[in-house]
N, C-alpha and C. Protein backbone atom coordinates (compact mmCIF):
# COMPACT_ATOMS: atom_id res chain seq x y z
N UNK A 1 0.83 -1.19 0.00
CA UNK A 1 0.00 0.00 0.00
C UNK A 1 0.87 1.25 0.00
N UNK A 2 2.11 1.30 0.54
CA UNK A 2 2.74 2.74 0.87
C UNK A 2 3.28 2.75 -0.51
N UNK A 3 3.93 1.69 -0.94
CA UNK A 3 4.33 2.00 -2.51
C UNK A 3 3.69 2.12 -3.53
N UNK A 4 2.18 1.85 -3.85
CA UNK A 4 1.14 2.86 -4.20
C UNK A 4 0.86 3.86 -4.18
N UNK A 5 0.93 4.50 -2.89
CA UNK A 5 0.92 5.50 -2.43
C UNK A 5 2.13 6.32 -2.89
N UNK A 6 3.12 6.11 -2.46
CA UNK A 6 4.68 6.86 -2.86
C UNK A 6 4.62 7.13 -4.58
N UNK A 7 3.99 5.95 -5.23
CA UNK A 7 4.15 5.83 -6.31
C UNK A 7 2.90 7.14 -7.31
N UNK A 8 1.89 7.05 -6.60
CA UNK A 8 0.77 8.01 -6.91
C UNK A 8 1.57 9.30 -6.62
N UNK A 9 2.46 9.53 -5.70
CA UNK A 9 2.68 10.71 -5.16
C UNK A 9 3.71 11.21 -6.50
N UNK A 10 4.34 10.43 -6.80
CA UNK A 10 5.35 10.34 -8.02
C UNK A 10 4.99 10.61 -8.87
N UNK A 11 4.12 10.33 -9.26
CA UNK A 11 3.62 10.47 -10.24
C UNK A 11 2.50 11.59 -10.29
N UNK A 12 2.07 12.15 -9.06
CA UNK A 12 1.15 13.44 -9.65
C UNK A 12 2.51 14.76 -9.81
N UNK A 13 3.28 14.46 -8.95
CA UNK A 13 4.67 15.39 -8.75
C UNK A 13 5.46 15.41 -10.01
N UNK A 14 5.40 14.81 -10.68
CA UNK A 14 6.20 14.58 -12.36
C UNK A 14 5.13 15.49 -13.08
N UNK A 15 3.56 14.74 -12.85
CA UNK A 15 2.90 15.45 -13.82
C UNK A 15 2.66 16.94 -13.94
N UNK A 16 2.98 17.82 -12.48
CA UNK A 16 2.70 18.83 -12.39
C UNK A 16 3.90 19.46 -12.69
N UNK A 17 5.58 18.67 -12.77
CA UNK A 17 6.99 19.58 -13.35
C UNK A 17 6.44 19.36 -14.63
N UNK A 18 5.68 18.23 -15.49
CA UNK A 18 5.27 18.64 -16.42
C UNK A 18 4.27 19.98 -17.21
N UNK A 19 3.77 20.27 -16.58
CA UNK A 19 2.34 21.02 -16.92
C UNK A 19 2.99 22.14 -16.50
N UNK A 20 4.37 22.57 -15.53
CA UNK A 20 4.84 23.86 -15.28
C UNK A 20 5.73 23.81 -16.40
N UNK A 21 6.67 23.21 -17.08
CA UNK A 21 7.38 23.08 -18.47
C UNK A 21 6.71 23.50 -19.48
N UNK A 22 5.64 23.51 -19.48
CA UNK A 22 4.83 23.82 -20.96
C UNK A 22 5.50 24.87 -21.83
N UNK A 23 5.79 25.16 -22.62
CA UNK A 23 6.32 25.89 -23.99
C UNK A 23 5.19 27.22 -24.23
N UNK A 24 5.47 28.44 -24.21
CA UNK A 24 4.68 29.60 -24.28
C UNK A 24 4.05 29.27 -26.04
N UNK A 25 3.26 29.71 -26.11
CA UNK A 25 2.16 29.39 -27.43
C UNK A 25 3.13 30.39 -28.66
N UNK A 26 3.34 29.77 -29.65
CA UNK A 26 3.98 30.36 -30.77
C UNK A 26 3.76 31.68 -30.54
N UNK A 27 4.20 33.01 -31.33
CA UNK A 27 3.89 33.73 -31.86
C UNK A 27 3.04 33.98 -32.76
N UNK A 28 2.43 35.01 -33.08
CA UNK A 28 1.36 34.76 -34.30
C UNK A 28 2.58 34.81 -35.43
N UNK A 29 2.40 35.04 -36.44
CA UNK A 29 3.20 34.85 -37.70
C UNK A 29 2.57 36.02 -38.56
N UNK A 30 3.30 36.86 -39.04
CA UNK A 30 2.46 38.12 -40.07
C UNK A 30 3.69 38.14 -41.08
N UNK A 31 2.47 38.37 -42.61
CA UNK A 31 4.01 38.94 -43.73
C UNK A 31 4.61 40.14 -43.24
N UNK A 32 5.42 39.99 -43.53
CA UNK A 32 6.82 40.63 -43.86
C UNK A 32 6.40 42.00 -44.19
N UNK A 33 6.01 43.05 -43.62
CA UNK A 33 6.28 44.51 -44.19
C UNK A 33 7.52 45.05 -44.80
N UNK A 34 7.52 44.77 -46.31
CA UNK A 34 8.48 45.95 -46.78
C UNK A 34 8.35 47.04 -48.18
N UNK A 35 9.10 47.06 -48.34
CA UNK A 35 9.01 48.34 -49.46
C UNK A 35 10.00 48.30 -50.83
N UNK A 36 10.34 46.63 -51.10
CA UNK A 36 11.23 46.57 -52.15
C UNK A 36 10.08 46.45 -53.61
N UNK A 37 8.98 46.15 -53.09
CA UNK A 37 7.86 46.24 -54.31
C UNK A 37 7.60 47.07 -54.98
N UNK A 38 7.84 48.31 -54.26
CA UNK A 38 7.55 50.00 -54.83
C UNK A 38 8.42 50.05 -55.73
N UNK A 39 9.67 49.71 -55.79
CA UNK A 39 10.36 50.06 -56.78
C UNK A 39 11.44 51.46 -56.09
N UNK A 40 13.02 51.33 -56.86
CA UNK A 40 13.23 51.82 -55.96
C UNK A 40 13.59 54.15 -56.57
N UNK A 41 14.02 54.44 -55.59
CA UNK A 41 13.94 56.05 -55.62
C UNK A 41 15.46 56.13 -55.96
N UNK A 42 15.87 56.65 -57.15
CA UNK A 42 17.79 56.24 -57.46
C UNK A 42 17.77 58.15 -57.49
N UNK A 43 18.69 57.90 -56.41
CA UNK A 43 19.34 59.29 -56.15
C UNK A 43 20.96 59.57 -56.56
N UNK A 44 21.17 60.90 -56.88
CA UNK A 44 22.46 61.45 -57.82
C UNK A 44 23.14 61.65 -56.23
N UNK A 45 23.58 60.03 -55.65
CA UNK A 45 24.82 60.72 -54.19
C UNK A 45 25.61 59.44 -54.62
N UNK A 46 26.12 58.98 -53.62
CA UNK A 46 27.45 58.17 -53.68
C UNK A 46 27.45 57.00 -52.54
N UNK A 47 26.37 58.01 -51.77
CA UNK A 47 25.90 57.18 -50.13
C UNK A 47 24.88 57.41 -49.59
N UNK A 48 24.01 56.45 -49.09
CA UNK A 48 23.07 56.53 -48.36
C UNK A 48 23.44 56.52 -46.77
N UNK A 49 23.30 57.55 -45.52
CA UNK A 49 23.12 57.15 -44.53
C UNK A 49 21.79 57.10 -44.00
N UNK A 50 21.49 56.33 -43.16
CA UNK A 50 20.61 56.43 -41.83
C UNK A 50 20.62 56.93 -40.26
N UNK A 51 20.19 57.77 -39.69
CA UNK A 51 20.17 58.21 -38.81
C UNK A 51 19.22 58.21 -37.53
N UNK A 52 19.48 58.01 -36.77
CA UNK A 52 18.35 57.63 -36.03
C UNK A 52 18.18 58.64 -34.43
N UNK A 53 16.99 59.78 -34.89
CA UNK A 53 17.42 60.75 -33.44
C UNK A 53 15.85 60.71 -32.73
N UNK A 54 15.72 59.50 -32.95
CA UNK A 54 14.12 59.20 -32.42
C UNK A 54 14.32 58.84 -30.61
N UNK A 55 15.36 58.44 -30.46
CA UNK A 55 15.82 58.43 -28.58
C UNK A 55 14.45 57.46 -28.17
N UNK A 56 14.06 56.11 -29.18
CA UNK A 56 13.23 55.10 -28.65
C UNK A 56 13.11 54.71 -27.13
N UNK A 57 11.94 55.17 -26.64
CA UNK A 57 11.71 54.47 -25.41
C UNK A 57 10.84 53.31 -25.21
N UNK A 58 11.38 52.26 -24.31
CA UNK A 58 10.65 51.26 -23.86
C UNK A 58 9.89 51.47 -23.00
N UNK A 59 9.68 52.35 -22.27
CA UNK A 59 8.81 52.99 -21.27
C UNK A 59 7.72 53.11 -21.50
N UNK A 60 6.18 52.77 -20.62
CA UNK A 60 4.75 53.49 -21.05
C UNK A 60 5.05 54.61 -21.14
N UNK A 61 4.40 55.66 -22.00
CA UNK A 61 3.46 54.93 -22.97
C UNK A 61 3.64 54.26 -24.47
N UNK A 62 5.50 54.32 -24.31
CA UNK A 62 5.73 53.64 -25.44
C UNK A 62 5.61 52.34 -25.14
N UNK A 63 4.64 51.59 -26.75
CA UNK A 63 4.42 50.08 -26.97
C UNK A 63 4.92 49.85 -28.11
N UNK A 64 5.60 50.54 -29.26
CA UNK A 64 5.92 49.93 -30.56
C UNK A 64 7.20 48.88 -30.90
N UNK A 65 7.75 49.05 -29.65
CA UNK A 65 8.93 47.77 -29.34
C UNK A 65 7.91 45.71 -29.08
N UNK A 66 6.99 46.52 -28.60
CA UNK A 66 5.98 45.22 -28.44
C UNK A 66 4.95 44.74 -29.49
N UNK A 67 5.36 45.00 -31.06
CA UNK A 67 4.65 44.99 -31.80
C UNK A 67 5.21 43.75 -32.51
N UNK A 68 4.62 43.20 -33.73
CA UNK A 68 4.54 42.87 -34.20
C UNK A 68 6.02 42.58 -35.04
N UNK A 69 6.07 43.99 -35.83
CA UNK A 69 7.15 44.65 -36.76
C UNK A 69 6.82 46.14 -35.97
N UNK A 70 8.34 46.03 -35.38
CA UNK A 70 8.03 47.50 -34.55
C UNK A 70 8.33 48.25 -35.75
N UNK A 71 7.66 49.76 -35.81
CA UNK A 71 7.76 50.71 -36.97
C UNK A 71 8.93 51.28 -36.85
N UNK A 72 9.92 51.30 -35.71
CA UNK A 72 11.28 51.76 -36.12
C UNK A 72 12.46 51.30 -36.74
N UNK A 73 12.50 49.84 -36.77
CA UNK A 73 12.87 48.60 -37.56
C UNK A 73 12.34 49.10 -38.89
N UNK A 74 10.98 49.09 -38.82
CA UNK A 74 10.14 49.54 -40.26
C UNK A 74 10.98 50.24 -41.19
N UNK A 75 10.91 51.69 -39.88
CA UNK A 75 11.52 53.07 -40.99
C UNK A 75 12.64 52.70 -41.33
N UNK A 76 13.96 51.95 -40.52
CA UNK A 76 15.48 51.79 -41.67
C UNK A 76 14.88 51.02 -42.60
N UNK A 77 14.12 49.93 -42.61
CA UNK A 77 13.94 48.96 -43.60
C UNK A 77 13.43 49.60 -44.82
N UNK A 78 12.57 50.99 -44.38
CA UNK A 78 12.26 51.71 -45.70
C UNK A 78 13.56 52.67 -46.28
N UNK A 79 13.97 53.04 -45.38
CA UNK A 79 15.44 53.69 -46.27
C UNK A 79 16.16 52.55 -46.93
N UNK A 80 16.28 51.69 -46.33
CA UNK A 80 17.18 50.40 -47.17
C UNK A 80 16.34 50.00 -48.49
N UNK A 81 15.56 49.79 -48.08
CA UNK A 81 14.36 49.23 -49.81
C UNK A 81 13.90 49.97 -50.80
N UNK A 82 13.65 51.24 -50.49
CA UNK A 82 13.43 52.40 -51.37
C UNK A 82 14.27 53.38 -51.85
N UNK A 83 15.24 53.49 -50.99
CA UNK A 83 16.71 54.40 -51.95
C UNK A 83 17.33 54.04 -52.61
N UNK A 84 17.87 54.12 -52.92
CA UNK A 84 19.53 53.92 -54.02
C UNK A 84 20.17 54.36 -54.28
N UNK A 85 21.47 54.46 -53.91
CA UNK A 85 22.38 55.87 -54.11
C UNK A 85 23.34 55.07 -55.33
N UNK A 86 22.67 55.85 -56.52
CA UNK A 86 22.94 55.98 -57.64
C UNK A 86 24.44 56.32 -58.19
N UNK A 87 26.09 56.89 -57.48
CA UNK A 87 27.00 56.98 -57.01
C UNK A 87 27.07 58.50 -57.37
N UNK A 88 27.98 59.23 -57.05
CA UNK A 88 28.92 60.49 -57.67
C UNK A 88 29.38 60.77 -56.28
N UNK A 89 29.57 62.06 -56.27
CA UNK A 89 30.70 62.84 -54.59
C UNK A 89 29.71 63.13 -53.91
N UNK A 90 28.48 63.41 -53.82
CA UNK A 90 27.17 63.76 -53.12
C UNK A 90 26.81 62.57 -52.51
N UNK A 91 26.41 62.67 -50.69
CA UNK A 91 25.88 62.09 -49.97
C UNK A 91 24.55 62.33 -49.60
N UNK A 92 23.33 61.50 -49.38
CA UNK A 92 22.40 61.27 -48.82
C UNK A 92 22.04 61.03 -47.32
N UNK A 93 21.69 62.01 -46.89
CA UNK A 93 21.40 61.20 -45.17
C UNK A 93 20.19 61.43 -44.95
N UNK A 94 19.59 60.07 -44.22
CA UNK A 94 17.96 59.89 -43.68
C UNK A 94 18.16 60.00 -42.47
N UNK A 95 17.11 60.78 -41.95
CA UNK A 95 17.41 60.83 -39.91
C UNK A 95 15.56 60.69 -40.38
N UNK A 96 15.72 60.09 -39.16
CA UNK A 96 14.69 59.45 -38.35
C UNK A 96 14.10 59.83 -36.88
N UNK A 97 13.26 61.15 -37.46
CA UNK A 97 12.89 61.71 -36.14
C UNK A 97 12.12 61.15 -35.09
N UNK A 98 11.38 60.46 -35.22
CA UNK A 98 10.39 59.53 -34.86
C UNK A 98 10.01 58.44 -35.50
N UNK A 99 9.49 57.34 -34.82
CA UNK A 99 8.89 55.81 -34.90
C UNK A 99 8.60 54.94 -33.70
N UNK A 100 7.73 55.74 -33.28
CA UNK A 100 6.95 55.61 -32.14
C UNK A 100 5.21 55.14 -31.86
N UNK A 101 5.15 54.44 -31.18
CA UNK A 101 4.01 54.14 -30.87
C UNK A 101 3.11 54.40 -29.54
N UNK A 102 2.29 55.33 -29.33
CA UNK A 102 2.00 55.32 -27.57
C UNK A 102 0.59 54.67 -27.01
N UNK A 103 0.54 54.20 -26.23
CA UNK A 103 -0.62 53.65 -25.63
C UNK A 103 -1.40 54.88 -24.91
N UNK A 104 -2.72 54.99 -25.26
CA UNK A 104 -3.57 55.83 -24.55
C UNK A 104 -4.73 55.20 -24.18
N UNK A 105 -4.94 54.89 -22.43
CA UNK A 105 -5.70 54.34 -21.67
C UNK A 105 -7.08 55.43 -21.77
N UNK A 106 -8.13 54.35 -22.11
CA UNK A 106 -9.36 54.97 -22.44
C UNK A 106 -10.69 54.80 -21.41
N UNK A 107 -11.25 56.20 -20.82
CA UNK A 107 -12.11 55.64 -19.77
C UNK A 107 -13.50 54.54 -20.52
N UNK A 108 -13.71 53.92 -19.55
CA UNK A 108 -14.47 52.87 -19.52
C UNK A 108 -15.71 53.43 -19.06
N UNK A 109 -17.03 52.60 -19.44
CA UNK A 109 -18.59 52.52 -19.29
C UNK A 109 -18.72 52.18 -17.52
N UNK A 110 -19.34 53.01 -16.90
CA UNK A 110 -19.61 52.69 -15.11
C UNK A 110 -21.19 52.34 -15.09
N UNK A 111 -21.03 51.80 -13.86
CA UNK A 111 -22.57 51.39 -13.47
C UNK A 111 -22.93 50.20 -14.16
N UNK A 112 -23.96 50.01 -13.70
CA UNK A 112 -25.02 48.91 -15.02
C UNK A 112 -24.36 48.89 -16.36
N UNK A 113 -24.41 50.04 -16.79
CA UNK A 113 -24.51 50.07 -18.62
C UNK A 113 -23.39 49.20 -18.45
N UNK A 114 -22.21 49.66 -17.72
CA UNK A 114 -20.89 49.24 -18.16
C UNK A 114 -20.76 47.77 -18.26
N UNK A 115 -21.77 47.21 -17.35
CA UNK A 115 -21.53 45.73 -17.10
C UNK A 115 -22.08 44.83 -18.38
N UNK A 116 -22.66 45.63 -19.66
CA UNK A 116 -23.55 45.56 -20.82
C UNK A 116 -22.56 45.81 -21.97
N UNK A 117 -21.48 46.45 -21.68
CA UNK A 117 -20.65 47.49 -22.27
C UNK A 117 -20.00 46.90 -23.07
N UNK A 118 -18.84 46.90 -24.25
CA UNK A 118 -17.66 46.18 -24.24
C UNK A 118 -17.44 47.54 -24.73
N UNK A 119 -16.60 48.19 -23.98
CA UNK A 119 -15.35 49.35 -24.43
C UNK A 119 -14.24 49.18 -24.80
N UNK A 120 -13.89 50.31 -25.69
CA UNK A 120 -12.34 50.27 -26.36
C UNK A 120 -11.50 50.81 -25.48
N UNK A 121 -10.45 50.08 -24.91
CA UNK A 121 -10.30 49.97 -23.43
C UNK A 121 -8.56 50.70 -23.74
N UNK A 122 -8.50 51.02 -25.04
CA UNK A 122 -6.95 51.59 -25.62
C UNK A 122 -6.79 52.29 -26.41
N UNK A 123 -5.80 52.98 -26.60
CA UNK A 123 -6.15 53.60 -28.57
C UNK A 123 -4.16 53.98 -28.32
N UNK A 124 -4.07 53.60 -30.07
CA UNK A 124 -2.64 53.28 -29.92
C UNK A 124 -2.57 53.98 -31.08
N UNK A 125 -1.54 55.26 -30.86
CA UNK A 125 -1.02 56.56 -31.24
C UNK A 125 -0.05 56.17 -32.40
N UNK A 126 0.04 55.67 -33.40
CA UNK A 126 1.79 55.62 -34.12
C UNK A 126 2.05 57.12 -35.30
N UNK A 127 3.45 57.03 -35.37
CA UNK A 127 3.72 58.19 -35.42
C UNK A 127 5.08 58.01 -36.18
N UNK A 128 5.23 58.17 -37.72
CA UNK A 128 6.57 58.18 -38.35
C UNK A 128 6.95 59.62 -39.27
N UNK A 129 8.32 60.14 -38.26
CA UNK A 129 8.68 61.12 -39.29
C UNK A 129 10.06 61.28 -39.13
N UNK A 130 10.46 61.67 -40.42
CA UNK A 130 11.78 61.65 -41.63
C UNK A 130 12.31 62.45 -42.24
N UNK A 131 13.42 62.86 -42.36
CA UNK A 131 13.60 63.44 -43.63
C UNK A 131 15.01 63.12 -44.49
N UNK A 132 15.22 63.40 -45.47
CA UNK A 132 16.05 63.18 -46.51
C UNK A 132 16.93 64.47 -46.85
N UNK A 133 18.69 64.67 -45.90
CA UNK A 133 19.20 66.06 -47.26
C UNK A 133 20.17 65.61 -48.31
N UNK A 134 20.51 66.47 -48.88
CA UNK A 134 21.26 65.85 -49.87
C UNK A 134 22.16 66.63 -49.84
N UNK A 135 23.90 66.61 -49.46
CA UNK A 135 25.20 67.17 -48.92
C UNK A 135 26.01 67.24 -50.43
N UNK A 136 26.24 68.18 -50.50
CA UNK A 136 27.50 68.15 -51.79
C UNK A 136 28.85 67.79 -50.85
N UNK A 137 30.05 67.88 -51.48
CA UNK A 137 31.28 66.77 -51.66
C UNK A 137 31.83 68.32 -50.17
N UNK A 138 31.15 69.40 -50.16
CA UNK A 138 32.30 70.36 -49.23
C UNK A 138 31.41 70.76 -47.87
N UNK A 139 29.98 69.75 -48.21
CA UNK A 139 29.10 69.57 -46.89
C UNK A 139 28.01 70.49 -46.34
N UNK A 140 27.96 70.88 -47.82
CA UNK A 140 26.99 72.04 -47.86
C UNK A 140 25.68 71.39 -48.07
N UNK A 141 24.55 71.45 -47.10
CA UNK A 141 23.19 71.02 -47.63
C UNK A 141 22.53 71.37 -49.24
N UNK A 142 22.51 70.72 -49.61
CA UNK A 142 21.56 71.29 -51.46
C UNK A 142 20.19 71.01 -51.55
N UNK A 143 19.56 70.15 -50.74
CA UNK A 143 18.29 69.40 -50.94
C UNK A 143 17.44 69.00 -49.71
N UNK A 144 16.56 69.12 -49.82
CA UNK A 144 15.44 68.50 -48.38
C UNK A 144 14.53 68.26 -48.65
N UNK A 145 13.98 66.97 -47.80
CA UNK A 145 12.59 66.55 -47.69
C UNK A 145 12.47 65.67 -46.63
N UNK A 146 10.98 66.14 -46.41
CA UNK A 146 10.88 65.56 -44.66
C UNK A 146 9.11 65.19 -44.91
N UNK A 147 8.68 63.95 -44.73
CA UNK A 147 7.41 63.47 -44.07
C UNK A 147 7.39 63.01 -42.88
N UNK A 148 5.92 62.95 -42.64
CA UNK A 148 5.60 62.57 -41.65
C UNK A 148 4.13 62.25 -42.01
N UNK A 149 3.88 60.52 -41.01
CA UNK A 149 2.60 60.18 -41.02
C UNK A 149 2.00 59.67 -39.56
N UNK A 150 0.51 59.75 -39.45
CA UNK A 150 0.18 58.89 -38.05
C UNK A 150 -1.15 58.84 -38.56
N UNK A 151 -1.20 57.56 -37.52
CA UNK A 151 -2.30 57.06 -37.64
C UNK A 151 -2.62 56.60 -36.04
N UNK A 152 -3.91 56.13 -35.70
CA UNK A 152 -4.39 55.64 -34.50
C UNK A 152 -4.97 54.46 -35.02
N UNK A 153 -5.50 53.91 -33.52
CA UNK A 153 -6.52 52.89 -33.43
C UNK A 153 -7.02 52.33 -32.47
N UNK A 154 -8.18 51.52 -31.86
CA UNK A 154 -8.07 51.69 -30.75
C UNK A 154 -8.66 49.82 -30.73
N UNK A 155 -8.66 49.45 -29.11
CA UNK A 155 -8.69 47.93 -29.05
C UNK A 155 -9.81 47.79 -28.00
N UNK A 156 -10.80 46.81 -28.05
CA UNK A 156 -11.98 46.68 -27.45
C UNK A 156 -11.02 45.95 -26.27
N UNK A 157 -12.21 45.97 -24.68
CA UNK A 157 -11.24 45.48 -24.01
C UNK A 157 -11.66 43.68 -23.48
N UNK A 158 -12.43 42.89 -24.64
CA UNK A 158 -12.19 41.53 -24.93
C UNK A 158 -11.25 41.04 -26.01
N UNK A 159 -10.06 42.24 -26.22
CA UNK A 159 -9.53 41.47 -27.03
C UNK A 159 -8.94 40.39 -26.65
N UNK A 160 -8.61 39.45 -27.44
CA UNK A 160 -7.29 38.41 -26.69
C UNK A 160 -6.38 38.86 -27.37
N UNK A 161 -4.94 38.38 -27.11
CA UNK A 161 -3.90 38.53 -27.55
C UNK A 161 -3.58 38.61 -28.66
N UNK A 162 -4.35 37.22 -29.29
CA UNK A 162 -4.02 37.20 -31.14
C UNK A 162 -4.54 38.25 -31.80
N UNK A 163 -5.59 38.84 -30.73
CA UNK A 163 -6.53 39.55 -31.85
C UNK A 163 -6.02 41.39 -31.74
N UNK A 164 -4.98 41.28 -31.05
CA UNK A 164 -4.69 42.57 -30.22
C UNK A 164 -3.39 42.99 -31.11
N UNK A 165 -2.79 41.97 -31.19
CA UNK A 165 -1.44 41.73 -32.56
C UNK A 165 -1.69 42.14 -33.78
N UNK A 166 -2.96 41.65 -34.33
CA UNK A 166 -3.46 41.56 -35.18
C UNK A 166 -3.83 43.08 -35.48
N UNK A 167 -4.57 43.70 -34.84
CA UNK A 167 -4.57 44.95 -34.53
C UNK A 167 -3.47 45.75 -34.59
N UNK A 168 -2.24 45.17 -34.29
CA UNK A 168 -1.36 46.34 -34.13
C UNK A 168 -0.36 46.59 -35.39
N UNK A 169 -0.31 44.62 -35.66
CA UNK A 169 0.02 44.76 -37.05
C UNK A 169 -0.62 45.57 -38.68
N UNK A 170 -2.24 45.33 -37.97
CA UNK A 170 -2.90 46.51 -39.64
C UNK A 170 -2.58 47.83 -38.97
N UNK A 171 -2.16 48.41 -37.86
CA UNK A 171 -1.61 49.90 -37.54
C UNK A 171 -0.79 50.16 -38.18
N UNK A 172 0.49 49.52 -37.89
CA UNK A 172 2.01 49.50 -38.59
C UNK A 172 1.63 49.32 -39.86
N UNK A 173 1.09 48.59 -40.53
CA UNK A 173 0.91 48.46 -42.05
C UNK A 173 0.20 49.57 -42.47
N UNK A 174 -0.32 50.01 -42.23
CA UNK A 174 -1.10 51.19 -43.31
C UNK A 174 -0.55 52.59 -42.33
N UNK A 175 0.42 52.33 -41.25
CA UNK A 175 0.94 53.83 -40.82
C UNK A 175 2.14 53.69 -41.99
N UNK A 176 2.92 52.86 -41.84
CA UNK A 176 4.05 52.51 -42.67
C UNK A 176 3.77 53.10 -44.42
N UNK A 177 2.61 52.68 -44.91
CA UNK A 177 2.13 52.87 -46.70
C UNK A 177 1.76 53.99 -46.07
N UNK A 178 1.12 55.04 -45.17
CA UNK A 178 0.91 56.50 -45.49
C UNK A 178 2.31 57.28 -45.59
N UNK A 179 2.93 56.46 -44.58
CA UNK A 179 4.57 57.47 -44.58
C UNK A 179 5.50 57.35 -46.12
N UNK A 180 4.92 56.17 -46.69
CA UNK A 180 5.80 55.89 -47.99
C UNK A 180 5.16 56.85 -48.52
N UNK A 181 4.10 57.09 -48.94
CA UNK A 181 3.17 57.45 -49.71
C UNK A 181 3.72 58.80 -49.67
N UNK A 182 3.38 59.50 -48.69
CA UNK A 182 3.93 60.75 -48.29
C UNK A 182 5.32 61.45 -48.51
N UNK A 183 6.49 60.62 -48.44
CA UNK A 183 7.92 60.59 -48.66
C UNK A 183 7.74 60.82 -50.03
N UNK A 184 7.43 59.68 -50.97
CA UNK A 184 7.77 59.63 -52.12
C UNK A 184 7.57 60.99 -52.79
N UNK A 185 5.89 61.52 -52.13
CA UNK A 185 5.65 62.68 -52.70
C UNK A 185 6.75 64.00 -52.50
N UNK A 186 7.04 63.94 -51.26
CA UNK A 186 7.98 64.71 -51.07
C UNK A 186 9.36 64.37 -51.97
N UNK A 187 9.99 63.63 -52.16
CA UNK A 187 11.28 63.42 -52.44
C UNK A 187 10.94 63.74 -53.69
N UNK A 188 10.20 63.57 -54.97
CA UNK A 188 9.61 63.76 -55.92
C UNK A 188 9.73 65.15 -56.28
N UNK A 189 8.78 65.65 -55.01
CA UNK A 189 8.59 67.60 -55.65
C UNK A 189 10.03 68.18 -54.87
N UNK A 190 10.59 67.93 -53.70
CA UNK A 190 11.62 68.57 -53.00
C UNK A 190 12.82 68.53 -53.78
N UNK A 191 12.87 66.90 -54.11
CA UNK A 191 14.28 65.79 -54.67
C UNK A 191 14.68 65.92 -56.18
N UNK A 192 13.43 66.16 -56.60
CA UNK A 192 13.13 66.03 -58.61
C UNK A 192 14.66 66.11 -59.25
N UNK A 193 14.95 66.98 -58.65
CA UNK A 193 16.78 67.35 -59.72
C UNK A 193 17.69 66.56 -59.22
N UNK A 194 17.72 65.80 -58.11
CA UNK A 194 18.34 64.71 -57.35
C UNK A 194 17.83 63.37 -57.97
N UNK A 195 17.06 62.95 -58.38
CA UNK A 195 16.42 61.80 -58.62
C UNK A 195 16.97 61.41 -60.07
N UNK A 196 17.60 60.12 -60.20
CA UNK A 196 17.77 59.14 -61.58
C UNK A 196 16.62 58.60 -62.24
């Protein structure tokens, strides 16, 4: 009987280091945001830099580090996919003023109603802006252009997780295509005599 016993004990004690081992649930999986489809913007420099004076915080109310495809990753990935420095003595530099995302806590339904309610219990701020100069060979600025896009959105507060991702990923995606959208126009009317 005791080794029944010992043995039951063994065995619920295994099953529960089991069930604390468990493996956290995949990630969701989303395509790939990029910008080599557009085709690319061939500029009269020699070099492309990137710059980055956005001073990213991980701090509330920044959340865009907890995204999906955080949009500051985004923005180099759009200087990398959409420029081209076409060569001569003229340099290109992209600074990156922002690529940020903020969380804004939203009051909620009280009383009765609320208990009836499902409120949008968030609304998430993103925010990309840029610009492009163009330096001759003795470091003299010749050229500028600067966008900027944002967008919001906000999250009911039954989301679950997948569905909250999901959410944050169509943010980044269509904040990301307004900022292209916007750039191009700029680099276009600002850039025109710069452009191959």
């Amino acid at each position: 009987m005791r080794l029944t016993t010992a043995l039951a004990a063994s065995l619920t004690a295994a099953l529960l280091l089991l069930a604390g081992c468990q493996s956290p649930p995949p990630k969701s999986a989303f395509p790939q945001i990029g910008f080599g489809h557009e085709g690319s913007l061939r500029l009269d420099a020699g070099s492309i830099e990137v710059v980055r004076n956005d001073r990213q915080s991980r701090e509330p109310p920044y959340v865009g580090h907890l995204f999906p495809q955080p949009p500051d990753a985004l923005a180099e990935r759009w200087a990398k996919e959409r420029l081209l420095a076409m060569g001569g003595p003229r340099r290109a530099v992209v600074t990156i003023r922002d690529a940020s995302v903020q969380e804004v806590p939203l009051e909620r339904t009280g009383g009765i109603r609320g208990a009836f309610t499902t409120d949008q219990t968030e609304r998430y701020d993103g925010r990309i802006a840029a610009d492009i100069a163009i330096f001759e060979p003795d470091g003299r600025r010749s050229a500028y252009a600067q966008a900027e896009a944002t967008r919001s959105t906000t999250v009911p507060e039954n989301a679950t997780l997948a569905e909250r991702e999901q959410i944050w990923f169509r943010l980044t995606e269509q904040l990301m295509r307004d900022f292209d959208d916007e750039m191009e126009r700029q680099i276009r009317g600002s850039l025109s005599s710069y452009l191959r």
